[in-house]
N, C-alpha and C. Protein backbone atom coordinates (compact mmCIF):
# COMPACT_ATOMS: atom_id res chain seq x y z
N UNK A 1 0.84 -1.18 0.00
CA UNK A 1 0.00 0.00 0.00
C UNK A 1 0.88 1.25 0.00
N UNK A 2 0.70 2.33 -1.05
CA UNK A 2 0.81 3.42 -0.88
C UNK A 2 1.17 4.13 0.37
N UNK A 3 2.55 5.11 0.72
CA UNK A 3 2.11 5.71 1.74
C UNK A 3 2.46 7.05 1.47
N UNK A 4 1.72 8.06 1.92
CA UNK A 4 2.18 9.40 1.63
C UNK A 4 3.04 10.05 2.81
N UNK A 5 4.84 10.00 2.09
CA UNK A 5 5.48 10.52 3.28
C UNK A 5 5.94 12.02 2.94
N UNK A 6 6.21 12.30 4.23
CA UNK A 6 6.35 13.94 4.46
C UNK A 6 7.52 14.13 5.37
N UNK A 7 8.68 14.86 4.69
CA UNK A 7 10.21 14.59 5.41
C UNK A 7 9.80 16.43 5.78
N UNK A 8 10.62 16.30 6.96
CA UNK A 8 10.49 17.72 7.75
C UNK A 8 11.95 17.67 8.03
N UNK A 9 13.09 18.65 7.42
CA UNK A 9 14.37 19.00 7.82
C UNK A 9 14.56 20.15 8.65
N UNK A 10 15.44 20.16 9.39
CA UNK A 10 16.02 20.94 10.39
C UNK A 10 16.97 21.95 9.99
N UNK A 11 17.64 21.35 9.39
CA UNK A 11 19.33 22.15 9.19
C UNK A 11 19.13 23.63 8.03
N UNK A 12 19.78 24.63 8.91
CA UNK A 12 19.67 25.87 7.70
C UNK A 12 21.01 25.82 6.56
N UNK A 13 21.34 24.59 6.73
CA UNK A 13 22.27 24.34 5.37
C UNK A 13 21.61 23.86 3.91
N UNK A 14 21.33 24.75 3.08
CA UNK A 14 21.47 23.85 1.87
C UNK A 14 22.42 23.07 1.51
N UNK A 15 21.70 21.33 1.03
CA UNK A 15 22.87 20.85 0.69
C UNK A 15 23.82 19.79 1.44
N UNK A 16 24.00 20.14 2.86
CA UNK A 16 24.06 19.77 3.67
C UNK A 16 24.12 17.96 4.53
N UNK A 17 24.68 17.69 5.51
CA UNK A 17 24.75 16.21 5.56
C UNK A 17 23.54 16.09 5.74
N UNK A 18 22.38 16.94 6.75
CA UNK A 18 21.09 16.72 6.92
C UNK A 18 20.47 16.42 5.52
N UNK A 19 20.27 17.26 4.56
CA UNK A 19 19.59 17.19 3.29
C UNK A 19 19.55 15.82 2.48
N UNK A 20 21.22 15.18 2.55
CA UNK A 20 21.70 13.94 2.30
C UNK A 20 21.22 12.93 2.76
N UNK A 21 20.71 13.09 4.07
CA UNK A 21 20.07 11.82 4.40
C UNK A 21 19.20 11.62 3.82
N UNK A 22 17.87 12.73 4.31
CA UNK A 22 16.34 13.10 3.39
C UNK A 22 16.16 12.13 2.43
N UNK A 23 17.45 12.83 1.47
CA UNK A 23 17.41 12.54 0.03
C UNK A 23 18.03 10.88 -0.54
N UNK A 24 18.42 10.54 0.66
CA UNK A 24 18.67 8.87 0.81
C UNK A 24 17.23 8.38 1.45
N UNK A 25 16.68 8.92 1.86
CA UNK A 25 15.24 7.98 2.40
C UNK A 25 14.41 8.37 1.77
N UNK A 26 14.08 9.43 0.74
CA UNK A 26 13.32 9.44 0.55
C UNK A 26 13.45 8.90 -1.28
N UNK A 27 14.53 8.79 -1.26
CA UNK A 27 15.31 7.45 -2.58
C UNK A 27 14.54 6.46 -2.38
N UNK A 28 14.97 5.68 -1.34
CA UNK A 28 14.06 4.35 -1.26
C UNK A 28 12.90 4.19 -1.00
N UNK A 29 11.80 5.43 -0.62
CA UNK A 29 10.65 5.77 -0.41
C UNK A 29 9.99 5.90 -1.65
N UNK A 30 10.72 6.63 -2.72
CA UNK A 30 9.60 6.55 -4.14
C UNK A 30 9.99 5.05 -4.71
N UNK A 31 11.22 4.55 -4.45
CA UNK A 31 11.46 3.30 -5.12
C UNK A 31 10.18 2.20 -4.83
N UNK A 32 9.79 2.68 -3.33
CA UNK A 32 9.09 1.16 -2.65
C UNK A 32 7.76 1.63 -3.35
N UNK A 33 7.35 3.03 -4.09
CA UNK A 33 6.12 3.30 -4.73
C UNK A 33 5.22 3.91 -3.31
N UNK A 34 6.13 4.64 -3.00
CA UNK A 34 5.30 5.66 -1.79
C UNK A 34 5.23 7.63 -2.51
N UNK A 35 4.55 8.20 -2.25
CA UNK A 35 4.77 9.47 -2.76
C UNK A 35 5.50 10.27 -1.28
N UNK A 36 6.69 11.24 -1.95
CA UNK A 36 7.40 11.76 -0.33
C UNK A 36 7.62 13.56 -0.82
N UNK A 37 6.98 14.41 0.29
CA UNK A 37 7.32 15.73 0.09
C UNK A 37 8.12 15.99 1.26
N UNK A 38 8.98 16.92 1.19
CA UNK A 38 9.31 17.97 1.95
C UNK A 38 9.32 19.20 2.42
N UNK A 39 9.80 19.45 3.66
CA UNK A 39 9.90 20.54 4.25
C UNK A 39 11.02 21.19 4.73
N UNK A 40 11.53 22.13 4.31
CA UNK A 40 12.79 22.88 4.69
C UNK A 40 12.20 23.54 5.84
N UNK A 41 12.17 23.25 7.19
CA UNK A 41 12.09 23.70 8.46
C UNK A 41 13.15 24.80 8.84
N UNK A 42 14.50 24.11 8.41
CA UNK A 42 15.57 24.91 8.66
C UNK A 42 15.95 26.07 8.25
N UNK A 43 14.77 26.25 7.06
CA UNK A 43 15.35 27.19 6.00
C UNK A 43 13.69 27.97 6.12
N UNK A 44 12.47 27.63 6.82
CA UNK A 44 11.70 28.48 7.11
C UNK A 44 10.80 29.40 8.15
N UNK A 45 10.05 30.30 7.80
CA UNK A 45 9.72 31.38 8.57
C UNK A 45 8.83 30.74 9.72
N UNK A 46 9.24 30.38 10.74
CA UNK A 46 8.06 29.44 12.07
C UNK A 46 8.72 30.19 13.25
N UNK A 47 7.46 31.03 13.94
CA UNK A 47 7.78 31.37 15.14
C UNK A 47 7.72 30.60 16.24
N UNK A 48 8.26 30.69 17.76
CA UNK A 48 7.82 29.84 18.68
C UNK A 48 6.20 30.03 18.80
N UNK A 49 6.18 28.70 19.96
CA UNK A 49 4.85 28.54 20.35
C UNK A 49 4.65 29.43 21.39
N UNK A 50 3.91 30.03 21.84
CA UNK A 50 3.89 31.33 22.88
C UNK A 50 3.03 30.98 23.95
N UNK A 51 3.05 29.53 23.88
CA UNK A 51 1.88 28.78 25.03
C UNK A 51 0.47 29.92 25.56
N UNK A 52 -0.02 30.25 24.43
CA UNK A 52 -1.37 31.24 24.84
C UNK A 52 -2.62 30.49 24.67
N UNK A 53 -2.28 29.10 24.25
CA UNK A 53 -3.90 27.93 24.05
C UNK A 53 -4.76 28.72 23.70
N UNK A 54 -4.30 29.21 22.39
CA UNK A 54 -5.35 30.13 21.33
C UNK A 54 -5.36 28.79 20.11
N UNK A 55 -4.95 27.76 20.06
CA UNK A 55 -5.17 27.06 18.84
C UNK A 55 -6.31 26.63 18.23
N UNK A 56 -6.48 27.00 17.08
CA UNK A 56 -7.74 26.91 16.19
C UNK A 56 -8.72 28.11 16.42
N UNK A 57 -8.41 28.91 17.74
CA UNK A 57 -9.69 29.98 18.06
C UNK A 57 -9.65 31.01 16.46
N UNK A 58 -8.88 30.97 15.75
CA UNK A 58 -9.31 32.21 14.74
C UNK A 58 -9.11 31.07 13.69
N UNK A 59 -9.45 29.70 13.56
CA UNK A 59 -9.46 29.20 12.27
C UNK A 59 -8.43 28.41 11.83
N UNK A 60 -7.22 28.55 12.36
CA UNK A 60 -5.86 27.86 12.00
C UNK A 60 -5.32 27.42 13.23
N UNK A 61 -4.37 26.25 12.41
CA UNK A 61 -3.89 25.77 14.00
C UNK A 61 -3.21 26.70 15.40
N UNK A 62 -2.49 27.76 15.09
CA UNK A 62 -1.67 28.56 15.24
C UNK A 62 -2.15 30.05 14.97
N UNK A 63 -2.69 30.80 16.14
CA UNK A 63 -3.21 32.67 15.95
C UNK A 63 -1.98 32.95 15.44
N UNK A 64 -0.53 32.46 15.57
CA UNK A 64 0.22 33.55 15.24
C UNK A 64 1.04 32.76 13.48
N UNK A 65 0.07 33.33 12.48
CA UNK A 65 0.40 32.97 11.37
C UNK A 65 2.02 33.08 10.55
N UNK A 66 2.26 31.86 10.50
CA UNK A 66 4.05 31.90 10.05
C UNK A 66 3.70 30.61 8.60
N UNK A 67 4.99 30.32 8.14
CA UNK A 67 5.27 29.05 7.59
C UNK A 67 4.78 27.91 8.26
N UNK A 68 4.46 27.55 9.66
CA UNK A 68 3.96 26.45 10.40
C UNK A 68 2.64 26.27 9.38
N UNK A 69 1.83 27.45 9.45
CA UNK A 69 0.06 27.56 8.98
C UNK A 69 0.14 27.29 7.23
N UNK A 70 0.88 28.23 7.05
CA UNK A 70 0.60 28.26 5.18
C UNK A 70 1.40 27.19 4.59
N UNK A 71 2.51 26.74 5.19
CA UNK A 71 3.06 25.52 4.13
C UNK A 71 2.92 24.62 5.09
N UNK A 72 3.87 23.76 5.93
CA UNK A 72 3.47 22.90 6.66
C UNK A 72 2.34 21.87 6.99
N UNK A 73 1.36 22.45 7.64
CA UNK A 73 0.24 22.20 8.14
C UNK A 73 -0.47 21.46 6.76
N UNK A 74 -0.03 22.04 5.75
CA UNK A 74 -1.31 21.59 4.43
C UNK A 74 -0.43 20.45 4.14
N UNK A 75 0.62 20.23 4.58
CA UNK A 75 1.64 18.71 4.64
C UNK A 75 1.68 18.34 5.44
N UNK A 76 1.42 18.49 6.72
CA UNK A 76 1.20 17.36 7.76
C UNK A 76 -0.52 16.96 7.15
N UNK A 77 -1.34 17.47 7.14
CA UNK A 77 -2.84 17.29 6.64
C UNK A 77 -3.04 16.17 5.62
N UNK A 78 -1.61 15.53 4.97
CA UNK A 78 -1.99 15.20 4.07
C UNK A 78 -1.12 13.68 3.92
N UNK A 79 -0.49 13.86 4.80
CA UNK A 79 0.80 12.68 5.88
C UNK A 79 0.64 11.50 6.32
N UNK A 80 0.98 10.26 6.12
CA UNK A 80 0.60 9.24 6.54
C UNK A 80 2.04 8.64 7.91
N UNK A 81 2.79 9.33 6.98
CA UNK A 81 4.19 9.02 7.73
C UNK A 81 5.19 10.64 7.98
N UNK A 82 5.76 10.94 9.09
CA UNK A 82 6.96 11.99 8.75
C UNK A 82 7.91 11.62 9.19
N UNK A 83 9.22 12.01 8.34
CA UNK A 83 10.14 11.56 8.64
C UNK A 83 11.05 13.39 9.29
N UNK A 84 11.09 12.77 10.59
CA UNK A 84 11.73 13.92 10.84
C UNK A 84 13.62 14.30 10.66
N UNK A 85 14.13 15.09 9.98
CA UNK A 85 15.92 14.96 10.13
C UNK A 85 16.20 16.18 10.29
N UNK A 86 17.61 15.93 11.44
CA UNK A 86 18.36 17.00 11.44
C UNK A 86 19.38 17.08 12.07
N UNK A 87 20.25 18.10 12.01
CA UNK A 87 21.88 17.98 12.20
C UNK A 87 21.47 17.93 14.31
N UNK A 88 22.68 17.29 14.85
CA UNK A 88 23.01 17.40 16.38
C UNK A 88 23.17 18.80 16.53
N UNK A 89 22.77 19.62 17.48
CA UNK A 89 22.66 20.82 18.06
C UNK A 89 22.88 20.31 19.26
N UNK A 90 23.77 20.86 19.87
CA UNK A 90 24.38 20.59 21.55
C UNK A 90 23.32 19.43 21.81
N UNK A 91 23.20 18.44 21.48
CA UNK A 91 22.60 16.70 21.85
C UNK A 91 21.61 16.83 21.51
N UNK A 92 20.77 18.10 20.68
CA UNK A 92 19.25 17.97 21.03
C UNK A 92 19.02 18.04 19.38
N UNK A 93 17.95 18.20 18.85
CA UNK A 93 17.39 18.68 17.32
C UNK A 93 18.19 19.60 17.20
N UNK A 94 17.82 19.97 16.06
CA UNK A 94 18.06 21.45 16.28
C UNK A 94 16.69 22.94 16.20
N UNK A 95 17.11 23.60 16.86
CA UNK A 95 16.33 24.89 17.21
C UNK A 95 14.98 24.90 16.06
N UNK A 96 15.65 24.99 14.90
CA UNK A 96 14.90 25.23 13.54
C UNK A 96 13.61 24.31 13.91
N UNK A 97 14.19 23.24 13.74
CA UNK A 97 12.90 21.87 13.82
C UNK A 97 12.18 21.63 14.77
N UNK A 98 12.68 22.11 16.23
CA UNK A 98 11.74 21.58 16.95
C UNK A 98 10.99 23.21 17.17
N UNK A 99 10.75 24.56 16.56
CA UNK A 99 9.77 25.51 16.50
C UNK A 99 8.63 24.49 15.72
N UNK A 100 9.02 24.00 14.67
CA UNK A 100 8.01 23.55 14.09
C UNK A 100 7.58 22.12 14.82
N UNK A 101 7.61 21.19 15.76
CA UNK A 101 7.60 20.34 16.57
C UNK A 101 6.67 21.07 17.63
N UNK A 102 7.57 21.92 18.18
CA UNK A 102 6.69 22.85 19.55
C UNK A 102 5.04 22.82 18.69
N UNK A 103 4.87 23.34 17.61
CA UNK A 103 3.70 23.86 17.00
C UNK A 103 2.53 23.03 17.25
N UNK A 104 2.99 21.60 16.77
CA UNK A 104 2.28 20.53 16.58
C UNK A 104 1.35 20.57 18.08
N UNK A 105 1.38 21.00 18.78
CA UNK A 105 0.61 21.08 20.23
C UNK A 105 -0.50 21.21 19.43
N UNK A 106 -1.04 22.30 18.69
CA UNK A 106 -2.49 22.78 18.10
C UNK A 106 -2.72 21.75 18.13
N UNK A 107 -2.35 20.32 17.50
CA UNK A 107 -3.20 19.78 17.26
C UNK A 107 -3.81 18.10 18.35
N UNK A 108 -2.81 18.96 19.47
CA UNK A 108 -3.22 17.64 20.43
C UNK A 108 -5.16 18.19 21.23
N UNK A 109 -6.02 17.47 20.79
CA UNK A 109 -6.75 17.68 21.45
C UNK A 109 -8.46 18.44 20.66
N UNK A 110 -7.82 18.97 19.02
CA UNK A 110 -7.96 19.85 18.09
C UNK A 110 -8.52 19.14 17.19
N UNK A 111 -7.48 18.68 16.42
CA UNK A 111 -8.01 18.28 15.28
C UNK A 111 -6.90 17.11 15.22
N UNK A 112 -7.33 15.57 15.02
CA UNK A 112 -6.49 14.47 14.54
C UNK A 112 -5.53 14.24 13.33
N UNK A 113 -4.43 14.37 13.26
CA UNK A 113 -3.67 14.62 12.17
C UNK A 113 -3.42 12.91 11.47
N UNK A 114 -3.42 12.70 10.02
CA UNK A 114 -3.42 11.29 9.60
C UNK A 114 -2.23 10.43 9.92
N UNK A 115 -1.25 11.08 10.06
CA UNK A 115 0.14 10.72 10.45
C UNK A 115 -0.05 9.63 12.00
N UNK A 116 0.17 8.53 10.87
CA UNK A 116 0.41 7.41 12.20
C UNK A 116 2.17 6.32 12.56
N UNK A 117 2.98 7.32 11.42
CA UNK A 117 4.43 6.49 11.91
C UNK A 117 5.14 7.38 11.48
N UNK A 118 6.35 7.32 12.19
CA UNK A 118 7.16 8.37 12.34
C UNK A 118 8.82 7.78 12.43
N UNK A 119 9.58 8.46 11.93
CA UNK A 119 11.58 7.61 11.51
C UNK A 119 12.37 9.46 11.80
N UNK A 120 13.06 9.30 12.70
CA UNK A 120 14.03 10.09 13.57
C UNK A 120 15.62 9.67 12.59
N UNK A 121 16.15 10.76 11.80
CA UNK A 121 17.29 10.78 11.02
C UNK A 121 18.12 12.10 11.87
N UNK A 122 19.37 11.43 11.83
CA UNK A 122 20.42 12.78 12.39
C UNK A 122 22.02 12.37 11.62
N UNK A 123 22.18 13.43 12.02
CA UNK A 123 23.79 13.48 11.98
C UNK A 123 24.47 14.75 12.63
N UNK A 124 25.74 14.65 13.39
CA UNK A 124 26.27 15.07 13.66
C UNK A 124 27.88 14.80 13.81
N UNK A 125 28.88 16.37 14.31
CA UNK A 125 29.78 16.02 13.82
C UNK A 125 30.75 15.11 15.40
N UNK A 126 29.96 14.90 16.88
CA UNK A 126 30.44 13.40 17.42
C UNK A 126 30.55 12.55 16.96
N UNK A 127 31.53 11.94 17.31
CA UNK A 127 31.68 10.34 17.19
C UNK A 127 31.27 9.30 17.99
N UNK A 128 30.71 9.62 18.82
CA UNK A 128 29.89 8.51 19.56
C UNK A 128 28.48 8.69 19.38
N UNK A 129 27.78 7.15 19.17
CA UNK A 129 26.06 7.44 18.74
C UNK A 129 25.64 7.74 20.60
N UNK A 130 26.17 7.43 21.33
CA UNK A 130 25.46 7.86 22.51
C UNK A 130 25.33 9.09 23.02
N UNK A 131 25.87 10.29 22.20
CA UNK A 131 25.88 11.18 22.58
C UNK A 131 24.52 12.18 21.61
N UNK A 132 24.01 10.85 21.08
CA UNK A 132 22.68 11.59 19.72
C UNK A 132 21.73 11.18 21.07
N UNK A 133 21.91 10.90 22.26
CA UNK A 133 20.54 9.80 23.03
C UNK A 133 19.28 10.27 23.62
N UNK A 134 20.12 12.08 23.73
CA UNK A 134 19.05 13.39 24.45
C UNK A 134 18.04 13.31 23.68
N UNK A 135 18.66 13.52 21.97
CA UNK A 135 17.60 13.72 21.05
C UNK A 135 16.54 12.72 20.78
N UNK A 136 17.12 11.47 20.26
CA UNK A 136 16.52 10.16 20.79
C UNK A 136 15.21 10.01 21.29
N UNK A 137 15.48 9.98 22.71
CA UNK A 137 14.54 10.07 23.77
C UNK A 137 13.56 11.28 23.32
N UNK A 138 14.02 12.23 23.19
CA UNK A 138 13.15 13.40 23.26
C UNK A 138 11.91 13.04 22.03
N UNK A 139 12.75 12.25 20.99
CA UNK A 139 11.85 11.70 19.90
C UNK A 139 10.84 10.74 20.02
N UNK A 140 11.13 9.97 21.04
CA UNK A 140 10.62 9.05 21.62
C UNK A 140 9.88 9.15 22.58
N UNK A 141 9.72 10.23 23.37
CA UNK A 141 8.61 10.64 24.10
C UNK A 141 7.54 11.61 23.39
N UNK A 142 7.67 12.14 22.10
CA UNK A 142 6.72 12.67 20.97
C UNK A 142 6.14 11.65 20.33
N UNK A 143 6.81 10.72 20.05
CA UNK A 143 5.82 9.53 19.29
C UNK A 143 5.54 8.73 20.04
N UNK A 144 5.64 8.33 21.61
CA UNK A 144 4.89 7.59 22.44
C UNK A 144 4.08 8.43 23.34
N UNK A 145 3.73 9.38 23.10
CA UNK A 145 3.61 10.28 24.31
C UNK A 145 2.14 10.65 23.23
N UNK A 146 2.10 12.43 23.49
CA UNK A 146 0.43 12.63 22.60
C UNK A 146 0.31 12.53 21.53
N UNK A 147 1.23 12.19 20.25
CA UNK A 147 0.80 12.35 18.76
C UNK A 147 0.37 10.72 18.63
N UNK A 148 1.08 9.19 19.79
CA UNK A 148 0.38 8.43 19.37
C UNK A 148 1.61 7.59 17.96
N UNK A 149 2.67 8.18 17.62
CA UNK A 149 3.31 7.77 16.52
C UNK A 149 3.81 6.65 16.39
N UNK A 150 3.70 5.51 15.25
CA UNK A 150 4.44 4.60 15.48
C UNK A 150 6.02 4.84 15.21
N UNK A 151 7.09 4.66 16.08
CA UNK A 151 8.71 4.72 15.26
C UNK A 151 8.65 3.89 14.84
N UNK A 152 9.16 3.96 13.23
CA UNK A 152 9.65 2.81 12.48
C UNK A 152 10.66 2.95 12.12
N UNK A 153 12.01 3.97 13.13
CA UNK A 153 13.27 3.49 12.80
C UNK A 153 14.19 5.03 13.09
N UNK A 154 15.27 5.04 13.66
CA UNK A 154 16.49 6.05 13.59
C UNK A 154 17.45 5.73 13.23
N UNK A 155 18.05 6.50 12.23
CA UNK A 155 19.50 6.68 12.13
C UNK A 155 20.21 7.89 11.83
N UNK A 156 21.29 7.25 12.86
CA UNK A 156 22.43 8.07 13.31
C UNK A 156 23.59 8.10 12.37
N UNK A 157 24.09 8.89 12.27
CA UNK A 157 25.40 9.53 11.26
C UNK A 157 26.60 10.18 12.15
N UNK A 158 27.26 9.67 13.03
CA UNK A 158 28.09 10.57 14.01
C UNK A 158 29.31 10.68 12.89
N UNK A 159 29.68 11.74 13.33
CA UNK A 159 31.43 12.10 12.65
C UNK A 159 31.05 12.64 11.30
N UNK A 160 30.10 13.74 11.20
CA UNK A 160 30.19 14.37 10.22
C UNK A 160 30.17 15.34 10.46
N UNK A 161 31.45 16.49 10.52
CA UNK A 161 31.64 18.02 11.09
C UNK A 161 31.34 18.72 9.87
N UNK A 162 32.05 18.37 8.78
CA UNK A 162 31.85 19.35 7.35
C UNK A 162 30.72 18.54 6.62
N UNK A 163 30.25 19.64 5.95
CA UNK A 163 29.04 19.29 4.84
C UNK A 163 30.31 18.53 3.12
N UNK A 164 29.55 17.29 3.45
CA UNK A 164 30.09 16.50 2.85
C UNK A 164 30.29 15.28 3.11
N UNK A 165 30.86 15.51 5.17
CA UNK A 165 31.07 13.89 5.37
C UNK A 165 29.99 13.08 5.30
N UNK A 166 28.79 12.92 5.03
CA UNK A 166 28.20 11.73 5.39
C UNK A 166 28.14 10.95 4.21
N UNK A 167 29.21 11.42 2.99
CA UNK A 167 29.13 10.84 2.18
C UNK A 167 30.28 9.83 2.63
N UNK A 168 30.45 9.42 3.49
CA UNK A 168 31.23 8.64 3.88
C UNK A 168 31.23 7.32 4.81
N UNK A 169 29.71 7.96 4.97
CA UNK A 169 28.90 7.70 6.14
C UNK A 169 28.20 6.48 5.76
N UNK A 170 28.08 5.20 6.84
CA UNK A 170 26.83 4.32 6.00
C UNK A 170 25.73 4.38 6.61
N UNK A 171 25.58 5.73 7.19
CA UNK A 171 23.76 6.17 7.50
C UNK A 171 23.16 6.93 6.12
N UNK A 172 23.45 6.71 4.84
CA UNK A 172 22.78 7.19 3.59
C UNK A 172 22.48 5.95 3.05
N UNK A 173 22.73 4.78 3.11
CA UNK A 173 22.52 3.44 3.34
C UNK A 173 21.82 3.02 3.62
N UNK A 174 21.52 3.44 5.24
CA UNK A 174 20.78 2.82 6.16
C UNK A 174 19.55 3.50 6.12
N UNK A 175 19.59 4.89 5.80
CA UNK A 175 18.51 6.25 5.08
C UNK A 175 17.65 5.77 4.10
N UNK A 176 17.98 5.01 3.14
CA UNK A 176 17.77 4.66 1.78
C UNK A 176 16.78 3.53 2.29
N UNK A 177 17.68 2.36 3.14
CA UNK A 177 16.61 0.92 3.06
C UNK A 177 15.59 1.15 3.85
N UNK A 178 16.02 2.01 4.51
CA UNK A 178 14.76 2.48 5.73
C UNK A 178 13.40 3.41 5.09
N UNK A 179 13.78 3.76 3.91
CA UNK A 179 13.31 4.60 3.20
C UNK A 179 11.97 3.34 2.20
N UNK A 180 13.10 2.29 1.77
CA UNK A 180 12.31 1.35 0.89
C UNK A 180 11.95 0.78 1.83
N UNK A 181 11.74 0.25 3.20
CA UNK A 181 10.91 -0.54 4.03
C UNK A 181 9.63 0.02 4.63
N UNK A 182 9.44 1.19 4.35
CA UNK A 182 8.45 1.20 4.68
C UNK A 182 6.68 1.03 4.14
């Protein structure tokens, strides 16, 4: 069966080891005969969440209208799967991605979003995968916690400081089959 996936990136690099992965999973994602869009998170206009539990009161998920409302949202709406990626930021996501993460609150409680499985991609430039574990977890309490998500998979890319290394990397590999398994 068909699945309609929706990759949400982090990194304000074009180009980038983040982008590389994406573009390895979401390789094996049209191969397996799934349709896959993206989202440059990293590269768009999303304010924080301002915890004012105004969501949906004027019509949209979000009173305070950014990139979350006008692009996003009409791609999560339409999502069966997201694949979230992005570069290590001091152990955590990074900043970029989780504004648009914070957002997703609108819709706990709101309106049911179709998105029922969810695959956590990173890279960074450590060399130990235990030091990706903050982020991890943090991923792992979003998809077990209120969205309900199934994980169907992370991978890690440590030891990529410059844009380039993960071509070196066999998490574009592991990006790719993870990409065709689903």
């Amino acid at each position: 069966m068909s699945k309609r996936i929706l990759i949400v990136t982090g990194s304000p690099r074009v180009g980038g080891n983040s982008d590389r992965l994406a573009e390895a999973f979401a390789k094996g994602a049209l191969e397996a005969g799934h349709t896959v869009e993206t989202f440059a998170a990293g590269r768009a206009n999303i304010s924080p969440c301002h915890a004012c539990d105004m969501c949906f009161s004027k019509g949209m998920p979000c009173v305070f209208n950014d990139d979350f409302n006008e692009k996003l949202v009409p791609m999560l709406r339409n999502a069966d799967v997201i694949a979230l990626v992005s570069p290590l930021y001091w152990y955590d996501i990074s900043a970029q991605l989780k504004l648009a993460i914070d957002k997703l609150k609108a819709f706990s409680g709101h309106e049911a979003l179709p998105i029922k499985e969810s695959v956590l991609m990173m890279c960074g430039a450590v060399s130990e995968e235990e030091r990706f574990s903050g982020a991890v977890e943090v991923y792992r309490q979003i998809t077990r916690g209120s969205l309900k998500w199934q994980d169907r998979g992370v991978v890690l890319a440590p030891s990529c400081p410059q844009k380039g290394d993960i071509e070196k990397s066999p998490a574009l590999e592991k990006a790719y089959k993870l990409g065709l398994s689903l």
